[in-house]
C-alpha atoms as a PDB file:
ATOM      1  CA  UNK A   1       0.000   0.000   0.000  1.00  0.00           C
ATOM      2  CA  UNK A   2       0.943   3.150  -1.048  1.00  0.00           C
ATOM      3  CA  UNK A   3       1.478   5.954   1.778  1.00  0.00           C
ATOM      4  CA  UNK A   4       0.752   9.848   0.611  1.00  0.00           C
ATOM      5  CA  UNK A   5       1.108  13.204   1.686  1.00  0.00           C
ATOM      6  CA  UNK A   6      -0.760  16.180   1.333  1.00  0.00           C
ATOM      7  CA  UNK A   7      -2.183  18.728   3.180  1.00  0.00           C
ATOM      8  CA  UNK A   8      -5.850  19.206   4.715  1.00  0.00           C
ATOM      9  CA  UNK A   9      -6.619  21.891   2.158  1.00  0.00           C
ATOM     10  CA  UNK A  10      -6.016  19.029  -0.843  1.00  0.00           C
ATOM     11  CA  UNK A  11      -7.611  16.809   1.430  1.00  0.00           C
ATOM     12  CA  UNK A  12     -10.824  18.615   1.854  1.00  0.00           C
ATOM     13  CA  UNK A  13     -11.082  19.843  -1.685  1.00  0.00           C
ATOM     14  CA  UNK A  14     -11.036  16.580  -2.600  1.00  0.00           C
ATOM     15  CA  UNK A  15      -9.081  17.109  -6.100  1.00  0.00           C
ATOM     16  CA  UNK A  16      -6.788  13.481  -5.223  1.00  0.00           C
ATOM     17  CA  UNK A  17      -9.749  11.671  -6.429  1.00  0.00           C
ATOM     18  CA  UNK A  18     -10.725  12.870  -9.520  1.00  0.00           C
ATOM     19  CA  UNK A  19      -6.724  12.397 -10.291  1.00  0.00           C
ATOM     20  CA  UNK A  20      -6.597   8.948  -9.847  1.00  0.00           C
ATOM     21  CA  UNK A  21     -10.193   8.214 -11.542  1.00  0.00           C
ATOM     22  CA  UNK A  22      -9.263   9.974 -14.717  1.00  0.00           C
ATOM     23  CA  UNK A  23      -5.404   8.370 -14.988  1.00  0.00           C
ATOM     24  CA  UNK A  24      -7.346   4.633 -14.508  1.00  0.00           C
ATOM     25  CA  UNK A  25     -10.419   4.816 -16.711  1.00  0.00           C
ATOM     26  CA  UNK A  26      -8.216   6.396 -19.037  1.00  0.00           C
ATOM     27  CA  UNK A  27      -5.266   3.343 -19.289  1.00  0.00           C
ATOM     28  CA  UNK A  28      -9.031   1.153 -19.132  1.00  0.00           C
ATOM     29  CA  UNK A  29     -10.132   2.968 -22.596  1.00  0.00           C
ATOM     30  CA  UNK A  30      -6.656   2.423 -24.199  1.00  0.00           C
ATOM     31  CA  UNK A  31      -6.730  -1.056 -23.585  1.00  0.00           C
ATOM     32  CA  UNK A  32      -9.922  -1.809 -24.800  1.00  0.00           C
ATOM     33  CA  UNK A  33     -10.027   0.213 -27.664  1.00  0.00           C
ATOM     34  CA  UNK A  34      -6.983  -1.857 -28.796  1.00  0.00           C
ATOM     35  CA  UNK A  35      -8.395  -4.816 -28.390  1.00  0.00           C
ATOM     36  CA  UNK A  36     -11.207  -4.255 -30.108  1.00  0.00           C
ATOM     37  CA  UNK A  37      -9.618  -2.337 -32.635  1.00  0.00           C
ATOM     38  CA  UNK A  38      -6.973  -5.205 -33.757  1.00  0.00           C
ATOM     39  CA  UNK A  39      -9.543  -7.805 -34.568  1.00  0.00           C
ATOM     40  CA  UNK A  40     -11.803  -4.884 -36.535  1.00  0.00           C
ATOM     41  CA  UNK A  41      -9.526  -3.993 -38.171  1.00  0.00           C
ATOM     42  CA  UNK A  42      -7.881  -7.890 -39.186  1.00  0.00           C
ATOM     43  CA  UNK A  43     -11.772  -9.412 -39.628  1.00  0.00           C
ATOM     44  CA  UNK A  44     -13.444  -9.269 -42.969  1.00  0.00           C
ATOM     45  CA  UNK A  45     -16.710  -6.883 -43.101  1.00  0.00           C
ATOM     46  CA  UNK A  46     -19.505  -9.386 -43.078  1.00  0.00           C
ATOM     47  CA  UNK A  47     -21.564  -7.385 -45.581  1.00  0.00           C
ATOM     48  CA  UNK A  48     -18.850  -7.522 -48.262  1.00  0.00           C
ATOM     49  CA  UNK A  49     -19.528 -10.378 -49.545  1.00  0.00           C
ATOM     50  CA  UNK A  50     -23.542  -9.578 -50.195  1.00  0.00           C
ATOM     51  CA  UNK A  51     -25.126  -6.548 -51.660  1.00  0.00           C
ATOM     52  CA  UNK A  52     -27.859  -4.812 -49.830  1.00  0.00           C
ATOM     53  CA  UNK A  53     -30.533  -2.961 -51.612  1.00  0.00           C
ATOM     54  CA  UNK A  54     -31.771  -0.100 -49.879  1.00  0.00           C
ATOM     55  CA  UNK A  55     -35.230   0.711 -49.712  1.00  0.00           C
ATOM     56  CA  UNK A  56     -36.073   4.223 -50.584  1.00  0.00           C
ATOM     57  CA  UNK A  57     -38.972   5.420 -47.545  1.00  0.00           C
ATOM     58  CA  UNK A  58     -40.134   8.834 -48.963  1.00  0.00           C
ATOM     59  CA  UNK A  59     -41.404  11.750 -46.723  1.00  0.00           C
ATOM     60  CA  UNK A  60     -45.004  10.806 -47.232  1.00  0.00           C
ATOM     61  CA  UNK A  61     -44.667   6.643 -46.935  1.00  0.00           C
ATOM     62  CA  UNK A  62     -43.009   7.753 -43.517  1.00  0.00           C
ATOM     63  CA  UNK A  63     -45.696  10.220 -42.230  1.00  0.00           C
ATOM     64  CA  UNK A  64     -48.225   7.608 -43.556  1.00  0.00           C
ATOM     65  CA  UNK A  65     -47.235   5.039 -41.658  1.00  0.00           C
ATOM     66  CA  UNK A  66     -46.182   7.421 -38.168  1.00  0.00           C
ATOM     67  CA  UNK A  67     -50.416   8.729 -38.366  1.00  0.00           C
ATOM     68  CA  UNK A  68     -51.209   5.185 -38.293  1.00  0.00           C
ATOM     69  CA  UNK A  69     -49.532   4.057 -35.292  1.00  0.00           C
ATOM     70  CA  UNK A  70     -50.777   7.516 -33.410  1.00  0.00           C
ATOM     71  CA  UNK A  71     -54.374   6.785 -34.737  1.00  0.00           C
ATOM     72  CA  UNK A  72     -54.021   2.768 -33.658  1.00  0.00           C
ATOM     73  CA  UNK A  73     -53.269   4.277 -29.891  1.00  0.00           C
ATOM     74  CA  UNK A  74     -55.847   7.260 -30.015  1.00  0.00           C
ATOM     75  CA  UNK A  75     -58.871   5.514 -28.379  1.00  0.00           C
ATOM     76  CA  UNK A  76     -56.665   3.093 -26.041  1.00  0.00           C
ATOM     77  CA  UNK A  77     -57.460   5.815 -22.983  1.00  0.00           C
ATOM     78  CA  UNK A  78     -61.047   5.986 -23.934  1.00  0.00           C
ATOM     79  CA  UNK A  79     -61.019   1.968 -24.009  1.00  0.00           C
ATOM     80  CA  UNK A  80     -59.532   1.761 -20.552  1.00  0.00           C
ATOM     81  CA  UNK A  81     -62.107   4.153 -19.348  1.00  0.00           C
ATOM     82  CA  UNK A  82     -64.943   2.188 -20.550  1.00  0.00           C
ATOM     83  CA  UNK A  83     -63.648  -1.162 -19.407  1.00  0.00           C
ATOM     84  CA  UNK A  84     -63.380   0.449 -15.565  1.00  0.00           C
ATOM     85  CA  UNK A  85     -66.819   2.286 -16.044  1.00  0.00           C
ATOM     86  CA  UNK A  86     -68.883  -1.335 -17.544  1.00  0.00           C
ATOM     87  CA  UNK A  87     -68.940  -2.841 -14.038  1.00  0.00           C
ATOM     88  CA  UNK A  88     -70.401   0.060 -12.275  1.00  0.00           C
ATOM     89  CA  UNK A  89     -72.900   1.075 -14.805  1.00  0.00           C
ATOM     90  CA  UNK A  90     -73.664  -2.761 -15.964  1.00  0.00           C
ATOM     91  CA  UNK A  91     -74.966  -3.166 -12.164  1.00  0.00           C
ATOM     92  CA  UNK A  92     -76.908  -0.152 -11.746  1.00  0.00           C
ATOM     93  CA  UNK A  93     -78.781  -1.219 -14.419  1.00  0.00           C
ATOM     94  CA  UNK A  94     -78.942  -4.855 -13.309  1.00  0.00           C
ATOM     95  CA  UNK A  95     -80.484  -3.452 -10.398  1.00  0.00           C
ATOM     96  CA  UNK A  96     -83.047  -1.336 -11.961  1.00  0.00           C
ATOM     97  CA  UNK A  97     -84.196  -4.322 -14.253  1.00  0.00           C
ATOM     98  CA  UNK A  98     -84.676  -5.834 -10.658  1.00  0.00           C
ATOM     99  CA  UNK A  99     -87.100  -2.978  -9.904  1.00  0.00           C
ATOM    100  CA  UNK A 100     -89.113  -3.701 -13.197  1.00  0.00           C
ATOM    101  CA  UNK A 101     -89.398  -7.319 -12.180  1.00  0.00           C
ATOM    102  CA  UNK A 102     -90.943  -6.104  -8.661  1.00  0.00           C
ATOM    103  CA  UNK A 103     -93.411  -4.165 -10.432  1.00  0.00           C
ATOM    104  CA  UNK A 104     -94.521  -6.676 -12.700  1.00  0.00           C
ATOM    105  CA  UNK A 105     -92.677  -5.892 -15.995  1.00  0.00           C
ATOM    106  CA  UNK A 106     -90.717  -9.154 -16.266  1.00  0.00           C
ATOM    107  CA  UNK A 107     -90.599  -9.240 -20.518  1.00  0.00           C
ATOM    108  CA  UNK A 108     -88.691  -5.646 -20.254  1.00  0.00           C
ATOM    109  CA  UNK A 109     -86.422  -6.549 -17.161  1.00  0.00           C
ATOM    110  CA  UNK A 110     -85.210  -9.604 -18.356  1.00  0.00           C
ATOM    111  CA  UNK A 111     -84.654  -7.531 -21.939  1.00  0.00           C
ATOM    112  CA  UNK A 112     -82.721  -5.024 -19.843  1.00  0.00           C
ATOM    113  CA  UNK A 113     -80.680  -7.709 -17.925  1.00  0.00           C
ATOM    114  CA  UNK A 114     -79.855  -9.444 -21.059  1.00  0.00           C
ATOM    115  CA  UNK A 115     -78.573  -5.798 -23.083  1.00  0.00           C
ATOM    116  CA  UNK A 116     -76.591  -4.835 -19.838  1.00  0.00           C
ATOM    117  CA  UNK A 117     -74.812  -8.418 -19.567  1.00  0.00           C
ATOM    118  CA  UNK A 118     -74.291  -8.254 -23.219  1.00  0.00           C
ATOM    119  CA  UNK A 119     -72.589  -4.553 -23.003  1.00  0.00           C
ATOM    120  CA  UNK A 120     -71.148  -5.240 -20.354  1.00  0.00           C
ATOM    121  CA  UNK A 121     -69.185  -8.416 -22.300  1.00  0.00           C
ATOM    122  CA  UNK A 122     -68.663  -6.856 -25.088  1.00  0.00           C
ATOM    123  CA  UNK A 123     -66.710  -3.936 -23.389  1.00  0.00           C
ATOM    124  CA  UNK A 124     -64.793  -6.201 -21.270  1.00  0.00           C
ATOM    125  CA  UNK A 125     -63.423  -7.923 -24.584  1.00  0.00           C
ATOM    126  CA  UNK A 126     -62.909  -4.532 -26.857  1.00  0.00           C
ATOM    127  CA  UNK A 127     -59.005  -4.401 -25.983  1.00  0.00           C
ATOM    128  CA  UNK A 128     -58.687  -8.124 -27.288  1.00  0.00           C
ATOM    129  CA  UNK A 129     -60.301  -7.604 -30.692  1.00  0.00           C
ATOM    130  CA  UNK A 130     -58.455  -4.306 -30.972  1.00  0.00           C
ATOM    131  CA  UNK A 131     -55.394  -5.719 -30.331  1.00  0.00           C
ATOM    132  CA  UNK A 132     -56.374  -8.326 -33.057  1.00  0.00           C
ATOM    133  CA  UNK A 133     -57.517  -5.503 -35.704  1.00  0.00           C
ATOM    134  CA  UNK A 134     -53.848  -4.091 -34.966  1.00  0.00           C
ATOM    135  CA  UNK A 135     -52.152  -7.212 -35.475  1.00  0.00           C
ATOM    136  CA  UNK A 136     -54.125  -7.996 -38.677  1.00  0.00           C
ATOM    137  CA  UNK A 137     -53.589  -3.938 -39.748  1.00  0.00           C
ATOM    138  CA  UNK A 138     -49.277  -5.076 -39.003  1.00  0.00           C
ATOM    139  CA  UNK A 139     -49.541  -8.114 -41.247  1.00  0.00           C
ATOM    140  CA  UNK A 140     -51.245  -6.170 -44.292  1.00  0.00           C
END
């Protein structure tokens, strides 16, 4: 171990440190960046051998296809909103198809209870087929 001097002015500043850091990452860099730089520089490119044909994406193919992944993500906060809203809403109406059967309207309560369990469903399921339209919408 290595004994040094100094006095409590260095010590405090704290300037010793940053000395040492920058003398070891530096002799770090130069020793990997010539070992990666020997076998770069010795290897043969692996696209030399094959010829790539760039695609040309105009201005217009690339705003085309930008607008259609903002307009596939548009509605996903009005989806989530819906999904957390069916529950409440699908069993206040439950509930007042329950009132209609009480007062002796059974053909339009259970007509109610059946549209309310079908919204409700349906909603519950919307993310799943539009996550499927988007998949399809990718594969075109």
């Amino acid at each position: 171990m290595k004994t040094q001097t100094m006095s409590v002015r260095e010590f405090m500043a704290g300037d010793y440190k940053k000395e040492k850091k920058q003398k070891r990452y530096g002799s770090i860099a130069r020793r990997v960046g010539a070992s990666i730089a020997v076998p770069m520089i010795l290897a043969k490119p692996a696209f030399a051998a094959t010829t790539v044909e760039s695609v040309p994406a105009t201005a217009k193919e690339w705003l085309g296809e930008q607008t259609l992944s903002a307009l596939a993500h548009v509605l996903d906060p009005v989806v989530d909103i819906l999904v957390a809203l069916s529950f409440p809403v699908a069993s206040v109406i439950i509930v007042g198809a329950c009132f209609l059967f009480m007062m002796g309207n059974s053909e339009k309560a259970w007509g109610t209870i059946t549209n309310a369990s079908l919204g409700y469903v349906l909603i519950q399921v919307s993310p799943l087929i539009l996550n499927v339209l988007k998949q399809v919408g990718n594969a075109v």
